[in-house]
C-alpha atoms as a PDB file:
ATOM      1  CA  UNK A   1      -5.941 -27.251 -20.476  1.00  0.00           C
ATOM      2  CA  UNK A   2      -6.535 -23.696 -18.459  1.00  0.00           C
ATOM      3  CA  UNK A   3      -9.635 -22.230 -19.595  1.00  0.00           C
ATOM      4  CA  UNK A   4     -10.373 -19.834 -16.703  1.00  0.00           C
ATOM      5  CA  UNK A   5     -10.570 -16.661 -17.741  1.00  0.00           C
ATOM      6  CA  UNK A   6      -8.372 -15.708 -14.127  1.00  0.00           C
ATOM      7  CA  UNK A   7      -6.105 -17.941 -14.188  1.00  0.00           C
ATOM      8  CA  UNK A   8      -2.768 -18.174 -16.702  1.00  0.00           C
ATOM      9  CA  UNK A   9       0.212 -20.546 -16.100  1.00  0.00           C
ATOM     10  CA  UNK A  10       3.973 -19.414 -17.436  1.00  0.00           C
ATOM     11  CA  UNK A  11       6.766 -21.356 -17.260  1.00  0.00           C
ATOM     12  CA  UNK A  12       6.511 -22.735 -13.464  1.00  0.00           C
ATOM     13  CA  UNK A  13       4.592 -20.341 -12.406  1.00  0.00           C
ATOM     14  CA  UNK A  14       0.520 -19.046 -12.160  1.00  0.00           C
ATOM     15  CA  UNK A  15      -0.620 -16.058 -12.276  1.00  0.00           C
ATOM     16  CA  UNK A  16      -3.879 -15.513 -10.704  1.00  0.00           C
ATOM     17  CA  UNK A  17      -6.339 -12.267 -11.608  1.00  0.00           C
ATOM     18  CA  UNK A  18      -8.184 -11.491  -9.154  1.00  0.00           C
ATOM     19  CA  UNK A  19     -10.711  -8.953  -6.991  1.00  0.00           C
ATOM     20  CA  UNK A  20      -9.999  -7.555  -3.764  1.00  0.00           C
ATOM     21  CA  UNK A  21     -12.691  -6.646  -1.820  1.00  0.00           C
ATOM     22  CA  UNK A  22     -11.720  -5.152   1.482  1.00  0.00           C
ATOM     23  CA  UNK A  23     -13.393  -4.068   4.987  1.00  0.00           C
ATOM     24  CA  UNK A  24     -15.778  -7.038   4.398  1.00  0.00           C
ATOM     25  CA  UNK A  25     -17.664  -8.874   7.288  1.00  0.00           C
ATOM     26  CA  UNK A  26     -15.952 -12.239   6.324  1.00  0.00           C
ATOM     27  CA  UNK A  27     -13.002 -12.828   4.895  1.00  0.00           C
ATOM     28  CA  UNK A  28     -13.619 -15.844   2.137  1.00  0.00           C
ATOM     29  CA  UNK A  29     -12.487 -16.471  -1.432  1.00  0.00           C
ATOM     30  CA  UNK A  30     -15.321 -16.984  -4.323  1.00  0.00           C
ATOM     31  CA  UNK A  31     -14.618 -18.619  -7.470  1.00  0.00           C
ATOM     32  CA  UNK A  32     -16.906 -18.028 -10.268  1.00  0.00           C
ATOM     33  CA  UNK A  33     -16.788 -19.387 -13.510  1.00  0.00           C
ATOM     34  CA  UNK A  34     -15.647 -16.117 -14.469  1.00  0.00           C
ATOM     35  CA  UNK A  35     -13.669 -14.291 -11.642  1.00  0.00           C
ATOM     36  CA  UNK A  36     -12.012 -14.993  -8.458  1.00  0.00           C
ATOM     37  CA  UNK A  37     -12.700 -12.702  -5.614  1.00  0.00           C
ATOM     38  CA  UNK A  38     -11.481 -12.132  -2.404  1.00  0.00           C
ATOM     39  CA  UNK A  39     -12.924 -10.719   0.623  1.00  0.00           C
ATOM     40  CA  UNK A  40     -10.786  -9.694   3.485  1.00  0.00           C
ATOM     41  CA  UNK A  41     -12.065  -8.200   7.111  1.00  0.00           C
ATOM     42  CA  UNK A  42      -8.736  -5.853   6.575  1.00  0.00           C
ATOM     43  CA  UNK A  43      -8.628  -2.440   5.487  1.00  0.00           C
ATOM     44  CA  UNK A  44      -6.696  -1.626   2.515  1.00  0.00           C
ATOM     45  CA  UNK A  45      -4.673   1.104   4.766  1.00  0.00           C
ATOM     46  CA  UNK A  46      -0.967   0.313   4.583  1.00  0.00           C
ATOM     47  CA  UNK A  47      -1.255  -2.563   2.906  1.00  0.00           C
ATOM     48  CA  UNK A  48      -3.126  -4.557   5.677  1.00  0.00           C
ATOM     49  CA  UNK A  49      -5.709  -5.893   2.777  1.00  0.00           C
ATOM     50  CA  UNK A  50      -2.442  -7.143   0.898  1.00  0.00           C
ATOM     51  CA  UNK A  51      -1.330  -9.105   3.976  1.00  0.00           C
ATOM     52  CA  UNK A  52      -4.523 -10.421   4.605  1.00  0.00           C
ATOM     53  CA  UNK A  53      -5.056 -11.623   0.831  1.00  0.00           C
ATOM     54  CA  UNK A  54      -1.848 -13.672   0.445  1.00  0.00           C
ATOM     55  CA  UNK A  55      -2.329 -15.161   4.106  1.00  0.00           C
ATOM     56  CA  UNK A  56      -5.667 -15.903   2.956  1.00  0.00           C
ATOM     57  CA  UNK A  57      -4.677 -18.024  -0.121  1.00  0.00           C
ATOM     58  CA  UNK A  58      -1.899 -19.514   1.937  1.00  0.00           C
ATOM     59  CA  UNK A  59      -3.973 -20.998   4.565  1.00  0.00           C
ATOM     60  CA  UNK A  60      -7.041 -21.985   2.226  1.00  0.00           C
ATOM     61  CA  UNK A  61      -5.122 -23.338  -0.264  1.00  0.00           C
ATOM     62  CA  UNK A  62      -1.918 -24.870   1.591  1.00  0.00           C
ATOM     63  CA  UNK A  63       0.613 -22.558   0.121  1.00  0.00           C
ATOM     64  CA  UNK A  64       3.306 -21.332   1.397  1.00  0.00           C
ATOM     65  CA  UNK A  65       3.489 -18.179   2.052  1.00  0.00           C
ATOM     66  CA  UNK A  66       6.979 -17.312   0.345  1.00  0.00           C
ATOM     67  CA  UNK A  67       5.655 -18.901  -2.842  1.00  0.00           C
ATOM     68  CA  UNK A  68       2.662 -15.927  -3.085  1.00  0.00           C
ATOM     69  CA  UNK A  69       3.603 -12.658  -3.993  1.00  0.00           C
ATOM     70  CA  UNK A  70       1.456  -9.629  -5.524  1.00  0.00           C
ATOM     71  CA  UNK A  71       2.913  -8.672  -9.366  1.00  0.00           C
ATOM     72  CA  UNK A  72       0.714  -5.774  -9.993  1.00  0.00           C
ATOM     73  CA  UNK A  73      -2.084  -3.944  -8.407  1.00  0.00           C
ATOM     74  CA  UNK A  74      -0.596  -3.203  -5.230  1.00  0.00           C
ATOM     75  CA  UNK A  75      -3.103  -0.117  -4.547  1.00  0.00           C
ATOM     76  CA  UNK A  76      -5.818  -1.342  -6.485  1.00  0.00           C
ATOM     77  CA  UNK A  77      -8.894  -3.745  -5.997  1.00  0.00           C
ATOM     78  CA  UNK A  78      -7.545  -5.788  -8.749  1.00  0.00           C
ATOM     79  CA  UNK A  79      -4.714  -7.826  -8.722  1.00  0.00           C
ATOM     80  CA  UNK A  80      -2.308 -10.253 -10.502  1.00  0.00           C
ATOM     81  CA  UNK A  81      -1.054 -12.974  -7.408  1.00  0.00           C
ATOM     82  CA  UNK A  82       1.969 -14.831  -8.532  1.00  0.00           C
ATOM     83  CA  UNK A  83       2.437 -18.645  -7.055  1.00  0.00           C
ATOM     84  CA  UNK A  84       6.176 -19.450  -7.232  1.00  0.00           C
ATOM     85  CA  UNK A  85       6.989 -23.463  -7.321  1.00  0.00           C
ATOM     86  CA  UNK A  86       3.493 -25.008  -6.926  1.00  0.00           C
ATOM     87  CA  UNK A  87       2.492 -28.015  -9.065  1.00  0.00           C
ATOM     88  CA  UNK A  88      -0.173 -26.280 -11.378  1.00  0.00           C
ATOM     89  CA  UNK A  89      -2.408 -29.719 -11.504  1.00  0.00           C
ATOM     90  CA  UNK A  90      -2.714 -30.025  -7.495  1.00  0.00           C
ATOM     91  CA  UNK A  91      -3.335 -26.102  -7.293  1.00  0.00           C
ATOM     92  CA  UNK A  92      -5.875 -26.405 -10.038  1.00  0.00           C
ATOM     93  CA  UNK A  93      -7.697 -29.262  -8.290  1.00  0.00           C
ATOM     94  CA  UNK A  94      -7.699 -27.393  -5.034  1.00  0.00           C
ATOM     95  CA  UNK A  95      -9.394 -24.288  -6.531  1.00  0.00           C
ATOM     96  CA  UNK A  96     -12.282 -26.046  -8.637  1.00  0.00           C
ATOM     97  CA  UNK A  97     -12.831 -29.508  -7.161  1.00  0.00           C
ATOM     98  CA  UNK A  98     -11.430 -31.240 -10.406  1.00  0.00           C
ATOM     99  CA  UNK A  99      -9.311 -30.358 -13.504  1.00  0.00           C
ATOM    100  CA  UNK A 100     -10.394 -27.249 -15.655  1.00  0.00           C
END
């Protein structure tokens, strides 16, 4: 059972809420029990931040690429990320260690 407060699975797909934190030193992702944020070295000029967000999550995580995609807050700091065709139980364990 999801009980993250950032984190919401539909149908075959998860939706992810999280913070964007741009022209940082590092570029990491930090999940809290309450929020996931992510820091990217990128501006958010031109959608550089964007780029650097979803290639983030793809290389931490495993993902591909084509399976990431922003739904909504393309010009803001936050921002629903959409995984496309990823086994929810294997994502979940990646994120947190263990099964939420």
């Amino acid at each position: 059972m999801i009980s993250h407060p950032s984190i919401e699975i539909r149908n075959d797909e998860i939706f992810l809420s999280i913070r964007a934190h741009p022209n940082s030193s590092t570029n990491k992702i930090e999940v809290t029990e309450f929020s996931i944020d992510i820091y990217v070295k990128e501006s958010a000029n031109k959608g550089k931040a964007n780029k650097s967000i979803l290639a983030l999550i793809s290389k931490t995580y495993k993902i591909p690429s084509t399976s990431l995609s922003i739904s909504r807050g393309l010009k803001s700091r936050n921002k629903i990320i959409v995984l496309k065709n990823q086994e929810k139980d294997l994502f979940l364990e990646k994120v947190f260690g263990k099964d939420i």
